[in-house]
C-alpha atoms as a PDB file:
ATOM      1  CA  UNK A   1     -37.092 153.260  22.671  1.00  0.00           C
ATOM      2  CA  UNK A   2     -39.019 150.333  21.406  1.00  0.00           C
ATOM      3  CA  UNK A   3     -37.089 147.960  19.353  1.00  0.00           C
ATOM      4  CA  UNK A   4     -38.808 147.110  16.032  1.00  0.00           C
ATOM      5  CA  UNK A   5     -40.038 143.838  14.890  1.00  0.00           C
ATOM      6  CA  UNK A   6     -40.010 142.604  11.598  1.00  0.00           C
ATOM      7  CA  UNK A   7     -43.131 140.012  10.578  1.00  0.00           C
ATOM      8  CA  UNK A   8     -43.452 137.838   7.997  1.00  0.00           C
ATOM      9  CA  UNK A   9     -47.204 138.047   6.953  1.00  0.00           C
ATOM     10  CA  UNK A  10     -49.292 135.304   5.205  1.00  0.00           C
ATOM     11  CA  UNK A  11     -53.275 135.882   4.464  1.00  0.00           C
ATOM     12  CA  UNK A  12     -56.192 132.713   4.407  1.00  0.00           C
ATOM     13  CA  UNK A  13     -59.757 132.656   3.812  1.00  0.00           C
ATOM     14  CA  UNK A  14     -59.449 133.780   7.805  1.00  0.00           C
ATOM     15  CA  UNK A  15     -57.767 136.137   7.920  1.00  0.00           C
ATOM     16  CA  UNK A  16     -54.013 137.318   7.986  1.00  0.00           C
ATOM     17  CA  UNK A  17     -50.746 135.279   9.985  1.00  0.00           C
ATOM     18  CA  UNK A  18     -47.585 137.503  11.501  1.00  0.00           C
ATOM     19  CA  UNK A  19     -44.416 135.138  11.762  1.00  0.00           C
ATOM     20  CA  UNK A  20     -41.995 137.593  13.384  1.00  0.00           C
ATOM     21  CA  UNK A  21     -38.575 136.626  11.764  1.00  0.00           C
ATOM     22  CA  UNK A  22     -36.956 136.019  14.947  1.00  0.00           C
ATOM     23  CA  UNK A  23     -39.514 133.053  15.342  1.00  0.00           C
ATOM     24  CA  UNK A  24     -38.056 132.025  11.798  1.00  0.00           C
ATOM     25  CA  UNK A  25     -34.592 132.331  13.596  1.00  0.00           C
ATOM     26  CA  UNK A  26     -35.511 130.349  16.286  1.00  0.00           C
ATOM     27  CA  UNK A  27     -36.336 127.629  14.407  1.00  0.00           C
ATOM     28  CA  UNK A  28     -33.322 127.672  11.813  1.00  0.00           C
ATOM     29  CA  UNK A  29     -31.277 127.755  14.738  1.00  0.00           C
ATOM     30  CA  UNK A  30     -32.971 124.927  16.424  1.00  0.00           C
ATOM     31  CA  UNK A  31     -32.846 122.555  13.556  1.00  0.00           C
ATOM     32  CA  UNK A  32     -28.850 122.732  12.916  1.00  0.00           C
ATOM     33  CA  UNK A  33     -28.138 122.448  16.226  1.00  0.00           C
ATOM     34  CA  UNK A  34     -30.200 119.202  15.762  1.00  0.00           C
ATOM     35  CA  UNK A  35     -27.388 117.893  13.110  1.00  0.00           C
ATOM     36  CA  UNK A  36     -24.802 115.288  14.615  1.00  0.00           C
ATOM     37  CA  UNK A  37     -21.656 117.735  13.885  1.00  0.00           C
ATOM     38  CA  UNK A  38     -22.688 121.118  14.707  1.00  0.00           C
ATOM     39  CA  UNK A  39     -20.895 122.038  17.863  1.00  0.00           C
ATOM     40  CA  UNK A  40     -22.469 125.262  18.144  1.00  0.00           C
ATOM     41  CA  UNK A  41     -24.027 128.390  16.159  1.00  0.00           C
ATOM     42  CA  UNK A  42     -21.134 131.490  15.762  1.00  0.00           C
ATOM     43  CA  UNK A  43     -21.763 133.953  19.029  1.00  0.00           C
ATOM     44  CA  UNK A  44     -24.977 132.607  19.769  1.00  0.00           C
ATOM     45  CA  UNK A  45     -26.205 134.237  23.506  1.00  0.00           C
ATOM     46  CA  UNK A  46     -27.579 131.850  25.990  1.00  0.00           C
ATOM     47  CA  UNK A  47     -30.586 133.593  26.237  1.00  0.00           C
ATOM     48  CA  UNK A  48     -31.064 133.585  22.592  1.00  0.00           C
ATOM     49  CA  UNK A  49     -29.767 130.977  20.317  1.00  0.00           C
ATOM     50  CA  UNK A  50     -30.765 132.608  17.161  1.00  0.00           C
ATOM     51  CA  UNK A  51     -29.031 135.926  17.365  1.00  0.00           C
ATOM     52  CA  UNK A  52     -26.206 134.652  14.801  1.00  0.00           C
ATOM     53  CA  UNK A  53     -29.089 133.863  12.545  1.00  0.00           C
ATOM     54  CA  UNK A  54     -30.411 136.226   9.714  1.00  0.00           C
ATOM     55  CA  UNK A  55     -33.810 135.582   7.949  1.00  0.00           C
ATOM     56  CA  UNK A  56     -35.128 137.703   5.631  1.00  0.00           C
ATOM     57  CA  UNK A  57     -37.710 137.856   3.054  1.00  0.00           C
ATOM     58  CA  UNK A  58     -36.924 138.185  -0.837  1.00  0.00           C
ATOM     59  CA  UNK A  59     -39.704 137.786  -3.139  1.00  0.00           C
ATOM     60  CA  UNK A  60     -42.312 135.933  -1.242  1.00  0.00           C
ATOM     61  CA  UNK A  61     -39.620 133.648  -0.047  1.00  0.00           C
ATOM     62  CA  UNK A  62     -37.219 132.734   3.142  1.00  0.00           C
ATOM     63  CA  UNK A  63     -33.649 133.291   3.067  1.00  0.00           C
ATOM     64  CA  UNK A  64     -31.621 132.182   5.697  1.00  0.00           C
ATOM     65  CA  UNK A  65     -27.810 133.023   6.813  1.00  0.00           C
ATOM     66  CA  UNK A  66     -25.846 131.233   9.617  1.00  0.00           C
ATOM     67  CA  UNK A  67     -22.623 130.744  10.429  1.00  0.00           C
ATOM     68  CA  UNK A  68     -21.613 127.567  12.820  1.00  0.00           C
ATOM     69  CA  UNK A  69     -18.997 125.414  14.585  1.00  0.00           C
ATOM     70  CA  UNK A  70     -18.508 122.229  13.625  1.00  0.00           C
ATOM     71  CA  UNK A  71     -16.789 119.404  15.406  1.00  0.00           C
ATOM     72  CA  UNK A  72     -13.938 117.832  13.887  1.00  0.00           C
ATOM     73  CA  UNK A  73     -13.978 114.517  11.982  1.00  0.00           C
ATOM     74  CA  UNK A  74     -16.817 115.832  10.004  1.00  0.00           C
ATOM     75  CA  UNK A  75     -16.605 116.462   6.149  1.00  0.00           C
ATOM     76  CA  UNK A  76     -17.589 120.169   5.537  1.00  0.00           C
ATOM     77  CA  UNK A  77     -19.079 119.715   2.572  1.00  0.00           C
ATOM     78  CA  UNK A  78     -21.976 117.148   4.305  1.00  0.00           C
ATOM     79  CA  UNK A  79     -22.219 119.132   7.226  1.00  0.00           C
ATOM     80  CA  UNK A  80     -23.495 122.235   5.263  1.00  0.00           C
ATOM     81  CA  UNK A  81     -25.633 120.584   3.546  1.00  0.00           C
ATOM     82  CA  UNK A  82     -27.268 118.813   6.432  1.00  0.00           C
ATOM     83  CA  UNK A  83     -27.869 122.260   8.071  1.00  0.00           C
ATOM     84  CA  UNK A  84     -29.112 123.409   4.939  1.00  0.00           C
ATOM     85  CA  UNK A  85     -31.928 120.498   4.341  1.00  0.00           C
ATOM     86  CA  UNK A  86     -32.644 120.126   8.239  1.00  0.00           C
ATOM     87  CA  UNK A  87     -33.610 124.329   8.828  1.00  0.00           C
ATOM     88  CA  UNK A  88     -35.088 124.020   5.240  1.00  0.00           C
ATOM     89  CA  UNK A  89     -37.426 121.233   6.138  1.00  0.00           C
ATOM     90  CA  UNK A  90     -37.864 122.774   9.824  1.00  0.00           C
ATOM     91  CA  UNK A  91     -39.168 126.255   8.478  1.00  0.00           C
ATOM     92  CA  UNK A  92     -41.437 125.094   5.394  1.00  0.00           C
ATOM     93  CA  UNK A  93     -43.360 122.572   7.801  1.00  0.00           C
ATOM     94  CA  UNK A  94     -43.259 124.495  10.983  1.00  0.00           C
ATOM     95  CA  UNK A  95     -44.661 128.155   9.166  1.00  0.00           C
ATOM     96  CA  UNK A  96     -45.764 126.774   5.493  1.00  0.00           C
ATOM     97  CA  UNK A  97     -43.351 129.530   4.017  1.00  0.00           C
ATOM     98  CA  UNK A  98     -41.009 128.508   1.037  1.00  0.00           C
ATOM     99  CA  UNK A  99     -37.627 128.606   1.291  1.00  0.00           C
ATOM    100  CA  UNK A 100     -35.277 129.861  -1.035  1.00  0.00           C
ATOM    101  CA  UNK A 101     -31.820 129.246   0.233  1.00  0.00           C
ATOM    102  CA  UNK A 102     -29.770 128.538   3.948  1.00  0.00           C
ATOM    103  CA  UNK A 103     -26.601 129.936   3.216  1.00  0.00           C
ATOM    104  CA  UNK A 104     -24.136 128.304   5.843  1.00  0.00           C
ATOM    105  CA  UNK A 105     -20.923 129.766   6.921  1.00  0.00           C
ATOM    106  CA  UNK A 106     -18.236 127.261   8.690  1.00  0.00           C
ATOM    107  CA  UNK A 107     -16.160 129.369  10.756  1.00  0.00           C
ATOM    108  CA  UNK A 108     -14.438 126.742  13.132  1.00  0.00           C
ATOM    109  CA  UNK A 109     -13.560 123.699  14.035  1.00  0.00           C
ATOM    110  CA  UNK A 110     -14.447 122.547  17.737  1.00  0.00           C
ATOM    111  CA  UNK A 111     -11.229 119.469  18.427  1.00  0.00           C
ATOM    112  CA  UNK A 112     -12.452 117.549  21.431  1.00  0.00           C
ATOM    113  CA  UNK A 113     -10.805 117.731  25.027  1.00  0.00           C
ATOM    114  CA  UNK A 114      -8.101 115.914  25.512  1.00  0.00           C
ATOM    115  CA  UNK A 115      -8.196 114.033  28.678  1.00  0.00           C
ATOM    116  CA  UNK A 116      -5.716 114.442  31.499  1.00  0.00           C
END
């Protein structure tokens, strides 16, 4: 059974564009991973980094949901907010769709290795 696909559809003067929101995914995930802080995306699979990311479409616009790990010594507050303007800015210049909002769970703190 084939699994469906969900697209995100823009028209031109050329014709029509298909972003398939996983595409959208891989890109939110992408740039928070980029932010100095984020340890890691919440049960994220190696072969697909986006899979704890939800995008979805309401009215015309992009709504994003991701939960992460952050390492400690960072302020939670500035950390969200980085994720929040770094997938924002990835998505609108990457596919030229708006976004509405990047809602940003914390669930975890990553404490670094002690060493022995």
């Amino acid at each position: 059974m084939g699994e469906s696909k969900d697209y995100v559809s823009r028209s031109d003067e050329l014709g029509n564009i298909h972003i398939s929101e996983e595409v959208l995914a891989a890109i939110s995930a992408a740039a928070a991973l980029e932010v100095e802080g984020v340890s890691s995306l919440t049960n994220p699979s190696k072969k697909n980094a986006a899979k704890g990311v939800h995008v979805k479409l309401e009215e015309e616009k992009v709504v994003v949901a991701m939960s992460i790990l952050m390492a400690y010594g960072h302020t939670i507050p500035e950390m969200g907010k980085a994720v929040q303007e770094a997938v924002k800015n990835a998505i609108e210049s990457m596919s030229g769709l708006e976004v509405a909002a990047v809602n940003v769970s914390v669930s975890g703190i990553v404490f670094p290795q002690k060493e022995q």
